[in-house]
PDB file of N, CA and C in Angstrom:
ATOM      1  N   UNK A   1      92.922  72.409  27.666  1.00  0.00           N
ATOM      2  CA  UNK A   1      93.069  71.073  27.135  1.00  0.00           C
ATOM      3  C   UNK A   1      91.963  70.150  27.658  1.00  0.00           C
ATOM      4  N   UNK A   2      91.453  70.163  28.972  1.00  0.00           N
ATOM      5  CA  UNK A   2      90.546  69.101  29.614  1.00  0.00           C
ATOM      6  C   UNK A   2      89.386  69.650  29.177  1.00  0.00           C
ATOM      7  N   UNK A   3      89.073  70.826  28.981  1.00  0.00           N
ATOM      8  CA  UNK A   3      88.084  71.790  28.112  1.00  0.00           C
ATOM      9  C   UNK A   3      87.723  71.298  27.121  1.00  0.00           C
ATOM     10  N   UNK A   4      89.054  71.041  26.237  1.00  0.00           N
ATOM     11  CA  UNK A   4      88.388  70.811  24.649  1.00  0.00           C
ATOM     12  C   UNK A   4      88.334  69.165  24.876  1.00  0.00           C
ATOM     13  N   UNK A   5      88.740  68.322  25.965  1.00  0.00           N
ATOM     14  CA  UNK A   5      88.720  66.624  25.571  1.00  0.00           C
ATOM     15  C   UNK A   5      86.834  66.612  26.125  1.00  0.00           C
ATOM     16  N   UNK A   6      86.871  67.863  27.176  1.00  0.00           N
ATOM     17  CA  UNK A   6      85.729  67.510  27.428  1.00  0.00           C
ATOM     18  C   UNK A   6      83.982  67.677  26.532  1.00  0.00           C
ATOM     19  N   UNK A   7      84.641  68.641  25.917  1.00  0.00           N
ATOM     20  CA  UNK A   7      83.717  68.841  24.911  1.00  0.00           C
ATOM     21  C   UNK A   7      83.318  67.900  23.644  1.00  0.00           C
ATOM     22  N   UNK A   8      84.800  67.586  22.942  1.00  0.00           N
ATOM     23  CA  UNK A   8      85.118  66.645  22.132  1.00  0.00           C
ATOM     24  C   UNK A   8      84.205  65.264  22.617  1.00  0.00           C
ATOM     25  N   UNK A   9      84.169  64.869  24.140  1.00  0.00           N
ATOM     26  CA  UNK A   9      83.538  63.607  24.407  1.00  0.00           C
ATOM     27  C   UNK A   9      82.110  63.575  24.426  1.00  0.00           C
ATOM     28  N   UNK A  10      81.570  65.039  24.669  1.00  0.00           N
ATOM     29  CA  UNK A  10      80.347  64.970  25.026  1.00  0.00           C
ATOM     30  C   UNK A  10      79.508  65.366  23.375  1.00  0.00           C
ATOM     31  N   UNK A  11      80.451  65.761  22.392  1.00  0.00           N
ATOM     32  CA  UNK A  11      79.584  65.859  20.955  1.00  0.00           C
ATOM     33  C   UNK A  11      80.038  64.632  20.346  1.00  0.00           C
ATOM     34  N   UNK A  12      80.666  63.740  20.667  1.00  0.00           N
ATOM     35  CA  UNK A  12      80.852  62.350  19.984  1.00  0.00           C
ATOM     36  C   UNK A  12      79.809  61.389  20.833  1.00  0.00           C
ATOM     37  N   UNK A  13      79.307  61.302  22.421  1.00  0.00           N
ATOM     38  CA  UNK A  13      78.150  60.623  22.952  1.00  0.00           C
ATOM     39  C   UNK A  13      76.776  61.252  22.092  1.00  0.00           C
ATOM     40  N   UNK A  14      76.734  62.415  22.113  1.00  0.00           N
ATOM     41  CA  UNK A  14      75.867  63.360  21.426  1.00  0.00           C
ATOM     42  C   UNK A  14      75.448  62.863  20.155  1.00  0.00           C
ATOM     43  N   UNK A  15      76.039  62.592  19.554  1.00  0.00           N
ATOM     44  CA  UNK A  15      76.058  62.152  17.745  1.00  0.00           C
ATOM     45  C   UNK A  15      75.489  60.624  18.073  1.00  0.00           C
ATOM     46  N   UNK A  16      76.380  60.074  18.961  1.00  0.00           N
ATOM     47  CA  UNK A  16      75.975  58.784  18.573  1.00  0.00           C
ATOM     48  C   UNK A  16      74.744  58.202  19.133  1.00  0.00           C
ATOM     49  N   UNK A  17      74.173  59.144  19.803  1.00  0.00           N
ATOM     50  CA  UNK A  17      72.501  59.160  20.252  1.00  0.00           C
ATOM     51  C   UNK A  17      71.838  59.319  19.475  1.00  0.00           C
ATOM     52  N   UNK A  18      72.019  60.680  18.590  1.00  0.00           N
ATOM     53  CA  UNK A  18      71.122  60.890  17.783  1.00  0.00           C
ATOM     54  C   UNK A  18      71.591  60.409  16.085  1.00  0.00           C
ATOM     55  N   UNK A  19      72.303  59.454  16.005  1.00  0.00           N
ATOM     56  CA  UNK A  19      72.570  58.649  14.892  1.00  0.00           C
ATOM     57  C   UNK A  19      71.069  57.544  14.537  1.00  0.00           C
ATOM     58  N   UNK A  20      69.889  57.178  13.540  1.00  0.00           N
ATOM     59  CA  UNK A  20      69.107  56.621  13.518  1.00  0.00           C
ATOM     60  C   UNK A  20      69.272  55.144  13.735  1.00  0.00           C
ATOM     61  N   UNK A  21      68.333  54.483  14.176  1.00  0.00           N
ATOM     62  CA  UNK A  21      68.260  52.992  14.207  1.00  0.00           C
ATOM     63  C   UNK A  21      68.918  52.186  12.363  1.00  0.00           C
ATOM     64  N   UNK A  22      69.896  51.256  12.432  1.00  0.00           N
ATOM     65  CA  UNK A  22      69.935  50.901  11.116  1.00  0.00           C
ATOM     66  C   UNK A  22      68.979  50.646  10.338  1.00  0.00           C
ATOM     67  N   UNK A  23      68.546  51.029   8.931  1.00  0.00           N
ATOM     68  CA  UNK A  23      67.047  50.339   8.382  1.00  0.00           C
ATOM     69  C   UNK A  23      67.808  48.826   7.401  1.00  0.00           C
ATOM     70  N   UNK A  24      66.406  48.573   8.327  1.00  0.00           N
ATOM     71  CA  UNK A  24      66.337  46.905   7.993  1.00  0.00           C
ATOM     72  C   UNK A  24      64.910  46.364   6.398  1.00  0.00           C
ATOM     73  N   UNK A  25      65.208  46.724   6.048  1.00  0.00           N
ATOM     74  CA  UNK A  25      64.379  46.471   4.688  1.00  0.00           C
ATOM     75  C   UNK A  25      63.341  45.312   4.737  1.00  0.00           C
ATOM     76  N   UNK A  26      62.778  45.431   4.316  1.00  0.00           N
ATOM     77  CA  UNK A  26      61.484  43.774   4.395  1.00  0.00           C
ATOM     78  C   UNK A  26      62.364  43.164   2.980  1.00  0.00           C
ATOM     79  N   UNK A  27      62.005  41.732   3.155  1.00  0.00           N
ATOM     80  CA  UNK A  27      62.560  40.789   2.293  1.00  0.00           C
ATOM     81  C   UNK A  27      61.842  40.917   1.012  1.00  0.00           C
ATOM     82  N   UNK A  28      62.673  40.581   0.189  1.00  0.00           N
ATOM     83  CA  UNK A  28      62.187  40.736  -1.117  1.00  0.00           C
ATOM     84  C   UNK A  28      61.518  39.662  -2.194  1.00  0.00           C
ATOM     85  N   UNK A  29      62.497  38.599  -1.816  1.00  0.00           N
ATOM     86  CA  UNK A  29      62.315  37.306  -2.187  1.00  0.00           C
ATOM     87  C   UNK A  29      61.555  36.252  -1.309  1.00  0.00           C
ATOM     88  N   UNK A  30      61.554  35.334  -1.952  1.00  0.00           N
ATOM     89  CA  UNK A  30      61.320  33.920  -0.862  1.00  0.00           C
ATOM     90  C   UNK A  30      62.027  33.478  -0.154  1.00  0.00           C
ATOM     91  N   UNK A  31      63.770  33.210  -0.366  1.00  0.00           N
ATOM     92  CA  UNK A  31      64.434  33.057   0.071  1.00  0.00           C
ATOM     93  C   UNK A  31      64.882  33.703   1.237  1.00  0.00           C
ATOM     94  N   UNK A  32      64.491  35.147   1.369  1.00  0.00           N
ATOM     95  CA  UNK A  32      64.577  35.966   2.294  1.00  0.00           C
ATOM     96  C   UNK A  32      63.623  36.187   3.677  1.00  0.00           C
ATOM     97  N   UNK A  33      62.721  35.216   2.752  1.00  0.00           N
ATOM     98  CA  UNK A  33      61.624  35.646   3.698  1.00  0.00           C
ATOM     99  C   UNK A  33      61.323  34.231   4.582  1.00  0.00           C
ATOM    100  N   UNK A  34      61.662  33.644   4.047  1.00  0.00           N
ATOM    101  CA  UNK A  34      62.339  32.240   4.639  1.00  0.00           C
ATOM    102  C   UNK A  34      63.151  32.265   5.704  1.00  0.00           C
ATOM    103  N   UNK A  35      64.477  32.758   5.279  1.00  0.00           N
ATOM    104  CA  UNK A  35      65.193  33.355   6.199  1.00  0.00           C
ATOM    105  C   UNK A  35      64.828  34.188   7.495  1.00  0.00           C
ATOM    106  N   UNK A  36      63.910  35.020   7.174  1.00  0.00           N
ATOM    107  CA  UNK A  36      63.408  35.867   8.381  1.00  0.00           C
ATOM    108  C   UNK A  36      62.056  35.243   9.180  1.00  0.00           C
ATOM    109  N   UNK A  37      61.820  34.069   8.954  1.00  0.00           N
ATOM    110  CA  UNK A  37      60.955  33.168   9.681  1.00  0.00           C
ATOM    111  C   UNK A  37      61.358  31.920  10.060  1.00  0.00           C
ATOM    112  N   UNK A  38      62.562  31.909   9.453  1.00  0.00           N
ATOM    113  CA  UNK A  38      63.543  30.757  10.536  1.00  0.00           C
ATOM    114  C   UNK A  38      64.141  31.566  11.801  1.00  0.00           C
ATOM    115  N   UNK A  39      64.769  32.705  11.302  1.00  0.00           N
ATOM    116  CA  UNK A  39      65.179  33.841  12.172  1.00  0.00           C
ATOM    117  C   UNK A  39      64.393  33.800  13.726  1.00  0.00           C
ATOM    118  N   UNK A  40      62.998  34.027  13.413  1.00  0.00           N
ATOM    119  CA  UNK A  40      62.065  34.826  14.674  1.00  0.00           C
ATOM    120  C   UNK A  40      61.651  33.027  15.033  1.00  0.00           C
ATOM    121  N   UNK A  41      61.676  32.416  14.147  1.00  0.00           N
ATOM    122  CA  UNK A  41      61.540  30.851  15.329  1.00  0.00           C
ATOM    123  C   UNK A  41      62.468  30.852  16.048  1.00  0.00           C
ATOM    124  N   UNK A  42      63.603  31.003  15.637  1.00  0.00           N
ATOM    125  CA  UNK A  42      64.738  30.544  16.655  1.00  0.00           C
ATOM    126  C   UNK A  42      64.514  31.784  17.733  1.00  0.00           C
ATOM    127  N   UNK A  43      64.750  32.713  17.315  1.00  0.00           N
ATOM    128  CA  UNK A  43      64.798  33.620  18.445  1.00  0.00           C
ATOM    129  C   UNK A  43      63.608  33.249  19.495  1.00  0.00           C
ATOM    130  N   UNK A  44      62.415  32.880  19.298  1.00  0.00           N
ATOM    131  CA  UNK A  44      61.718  32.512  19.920  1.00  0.00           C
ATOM    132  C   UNK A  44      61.721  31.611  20.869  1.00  0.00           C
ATOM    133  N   UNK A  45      62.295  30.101  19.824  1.00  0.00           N
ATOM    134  CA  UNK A  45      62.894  29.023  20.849  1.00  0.00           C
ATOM    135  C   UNK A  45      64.048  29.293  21.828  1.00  0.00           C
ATOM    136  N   UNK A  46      64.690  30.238  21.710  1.00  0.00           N
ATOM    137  CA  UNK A  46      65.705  30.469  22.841  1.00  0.00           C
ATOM    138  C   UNK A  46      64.910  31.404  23.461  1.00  0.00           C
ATOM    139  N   UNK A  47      63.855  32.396  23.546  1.00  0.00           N
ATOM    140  CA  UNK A  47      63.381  33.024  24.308  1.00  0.00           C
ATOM    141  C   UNK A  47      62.491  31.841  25.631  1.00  0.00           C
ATOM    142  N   UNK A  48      62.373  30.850  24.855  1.00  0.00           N
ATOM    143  CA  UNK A  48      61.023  30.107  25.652  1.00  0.00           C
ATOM    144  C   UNK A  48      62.184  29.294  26.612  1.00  0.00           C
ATOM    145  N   UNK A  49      63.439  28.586  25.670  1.00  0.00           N
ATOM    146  CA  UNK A  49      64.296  28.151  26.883  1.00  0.00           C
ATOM    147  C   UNK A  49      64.592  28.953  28.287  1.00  0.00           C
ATOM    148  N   UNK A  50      65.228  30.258  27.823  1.00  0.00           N
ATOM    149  CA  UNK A  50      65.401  30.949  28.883  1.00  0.00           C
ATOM    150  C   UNK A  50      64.264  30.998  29.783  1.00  0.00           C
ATOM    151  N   UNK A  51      63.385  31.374  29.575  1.00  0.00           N
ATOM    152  CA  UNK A  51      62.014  31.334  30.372  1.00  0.00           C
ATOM    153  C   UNK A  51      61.831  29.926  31.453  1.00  0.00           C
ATOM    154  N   UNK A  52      62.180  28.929  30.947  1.00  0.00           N
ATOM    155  CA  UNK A  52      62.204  27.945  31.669  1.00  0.00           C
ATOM    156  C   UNK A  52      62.858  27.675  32.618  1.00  0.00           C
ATOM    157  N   UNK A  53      64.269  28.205  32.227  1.00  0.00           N
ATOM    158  CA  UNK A  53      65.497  28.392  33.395  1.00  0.00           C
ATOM    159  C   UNK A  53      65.308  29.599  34.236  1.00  0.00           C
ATOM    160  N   UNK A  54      64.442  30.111  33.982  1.00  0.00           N
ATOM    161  CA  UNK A  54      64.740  31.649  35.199  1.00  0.00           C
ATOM    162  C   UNK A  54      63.688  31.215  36.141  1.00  0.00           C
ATOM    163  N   UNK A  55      64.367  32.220  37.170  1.00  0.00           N
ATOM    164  CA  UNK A  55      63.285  31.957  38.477  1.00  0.00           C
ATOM    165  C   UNK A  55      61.923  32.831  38.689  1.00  0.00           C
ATOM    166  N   UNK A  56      60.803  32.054  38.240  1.00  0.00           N
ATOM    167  CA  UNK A  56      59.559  32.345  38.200  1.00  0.00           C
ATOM    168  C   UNK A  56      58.693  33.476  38.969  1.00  0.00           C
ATOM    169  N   UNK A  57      59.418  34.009  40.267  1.00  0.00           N
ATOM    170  CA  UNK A  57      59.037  35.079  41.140  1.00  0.00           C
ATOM    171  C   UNK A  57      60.263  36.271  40.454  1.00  0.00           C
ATOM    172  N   UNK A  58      61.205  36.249  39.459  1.00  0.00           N
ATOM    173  CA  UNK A  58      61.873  37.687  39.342  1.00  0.00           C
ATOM    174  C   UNK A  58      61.311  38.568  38.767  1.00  0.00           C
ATOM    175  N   UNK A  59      61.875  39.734  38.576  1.00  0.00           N
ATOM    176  CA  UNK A  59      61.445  40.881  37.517  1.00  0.00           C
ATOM    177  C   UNK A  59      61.829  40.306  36.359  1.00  0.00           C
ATOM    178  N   UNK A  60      62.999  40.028  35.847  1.00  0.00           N
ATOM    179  CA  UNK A  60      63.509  39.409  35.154  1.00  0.00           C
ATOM    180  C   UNK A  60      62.630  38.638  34.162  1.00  0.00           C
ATOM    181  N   UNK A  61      61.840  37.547  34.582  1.00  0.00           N
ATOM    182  CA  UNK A  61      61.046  37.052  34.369  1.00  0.00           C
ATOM    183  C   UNK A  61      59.943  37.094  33.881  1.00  0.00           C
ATOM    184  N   UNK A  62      59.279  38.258  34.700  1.00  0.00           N
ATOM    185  CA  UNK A  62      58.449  38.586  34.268  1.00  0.00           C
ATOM    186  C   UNK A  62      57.668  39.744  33.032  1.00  0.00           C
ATOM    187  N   UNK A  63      59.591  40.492  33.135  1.00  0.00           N
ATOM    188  CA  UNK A  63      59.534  41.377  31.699  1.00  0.00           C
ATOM    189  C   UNK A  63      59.951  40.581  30.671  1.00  0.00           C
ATOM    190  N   UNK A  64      60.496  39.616  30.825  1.00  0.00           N
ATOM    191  CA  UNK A  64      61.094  39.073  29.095  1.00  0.00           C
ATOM    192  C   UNK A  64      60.224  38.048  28.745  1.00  0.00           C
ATOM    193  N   UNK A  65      59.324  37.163  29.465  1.00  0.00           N
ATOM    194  CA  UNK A  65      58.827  35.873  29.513  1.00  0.00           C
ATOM    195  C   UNK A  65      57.251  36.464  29.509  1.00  0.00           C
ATOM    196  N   UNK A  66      56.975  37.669  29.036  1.00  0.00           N
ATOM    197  CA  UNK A  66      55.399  38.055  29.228  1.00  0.00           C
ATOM    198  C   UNK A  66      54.696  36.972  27.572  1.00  0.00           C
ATOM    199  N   UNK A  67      53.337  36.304  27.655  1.00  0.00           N
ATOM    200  CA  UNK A  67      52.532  35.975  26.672  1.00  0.00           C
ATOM    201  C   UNK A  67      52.266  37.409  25.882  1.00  0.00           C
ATOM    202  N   UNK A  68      52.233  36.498  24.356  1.00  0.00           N
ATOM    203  CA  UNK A  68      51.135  37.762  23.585  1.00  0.00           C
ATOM    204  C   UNK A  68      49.818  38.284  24.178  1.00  0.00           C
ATOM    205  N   UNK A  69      49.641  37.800  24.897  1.00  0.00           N
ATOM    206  CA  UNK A  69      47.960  38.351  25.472  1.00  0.00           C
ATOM    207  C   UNK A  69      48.325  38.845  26.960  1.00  0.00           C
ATOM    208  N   UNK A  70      49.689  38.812  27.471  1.00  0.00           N
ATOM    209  CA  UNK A  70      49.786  39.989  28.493  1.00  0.00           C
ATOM    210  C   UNK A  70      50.032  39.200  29.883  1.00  0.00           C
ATOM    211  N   UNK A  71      49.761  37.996  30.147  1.00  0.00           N
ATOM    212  CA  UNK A  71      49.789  37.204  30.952  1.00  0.00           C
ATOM    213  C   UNK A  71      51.205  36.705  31.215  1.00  0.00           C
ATOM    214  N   UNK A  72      51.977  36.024  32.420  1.00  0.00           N
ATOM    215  CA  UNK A  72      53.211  35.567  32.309  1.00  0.00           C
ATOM    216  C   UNK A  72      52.716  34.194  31.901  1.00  0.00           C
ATOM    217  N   UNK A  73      53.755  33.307  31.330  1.00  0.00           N
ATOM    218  CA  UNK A  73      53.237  32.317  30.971  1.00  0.00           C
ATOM    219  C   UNK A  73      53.889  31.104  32.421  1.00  0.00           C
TER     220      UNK A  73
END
């Protein structure tokens, strides 16, 4: 019995590893594409808040808060 729960658990972690990333389609319209550039502003503006509030010497910090050109900002 602990045999088969154990097996049972380890091909259901199994699957759901190798299940693909959802596909996300490019926009089709204007409206959509609108949408997905209000999207990545905002996400942005809350990326830059956080950045402001964290403490400037963490790891933390310095992996999520990196510039496009590689520099911390």
């Amino acid at each position: 019995m602990i045999r088969a729960l154990t097996i049972l658990t380890v091909a259901s972690t199994l699957t759901a590893c190798a299940t693909p990333a959802p596909y996300d389609p490019m926009p089709v319209s204007t409206y959509q594409w609108q949408q997905r550039q209000d999207r990545i502003q905002r996400e942005e503006t809350e990326r830059l808040n956080r950045c402001e509030t964290m403490n400037k010497q963490s790891e933390r910090y310095a992996r999520e808060c990196q510039r496009p050109g590689g520099a911390p900002q």
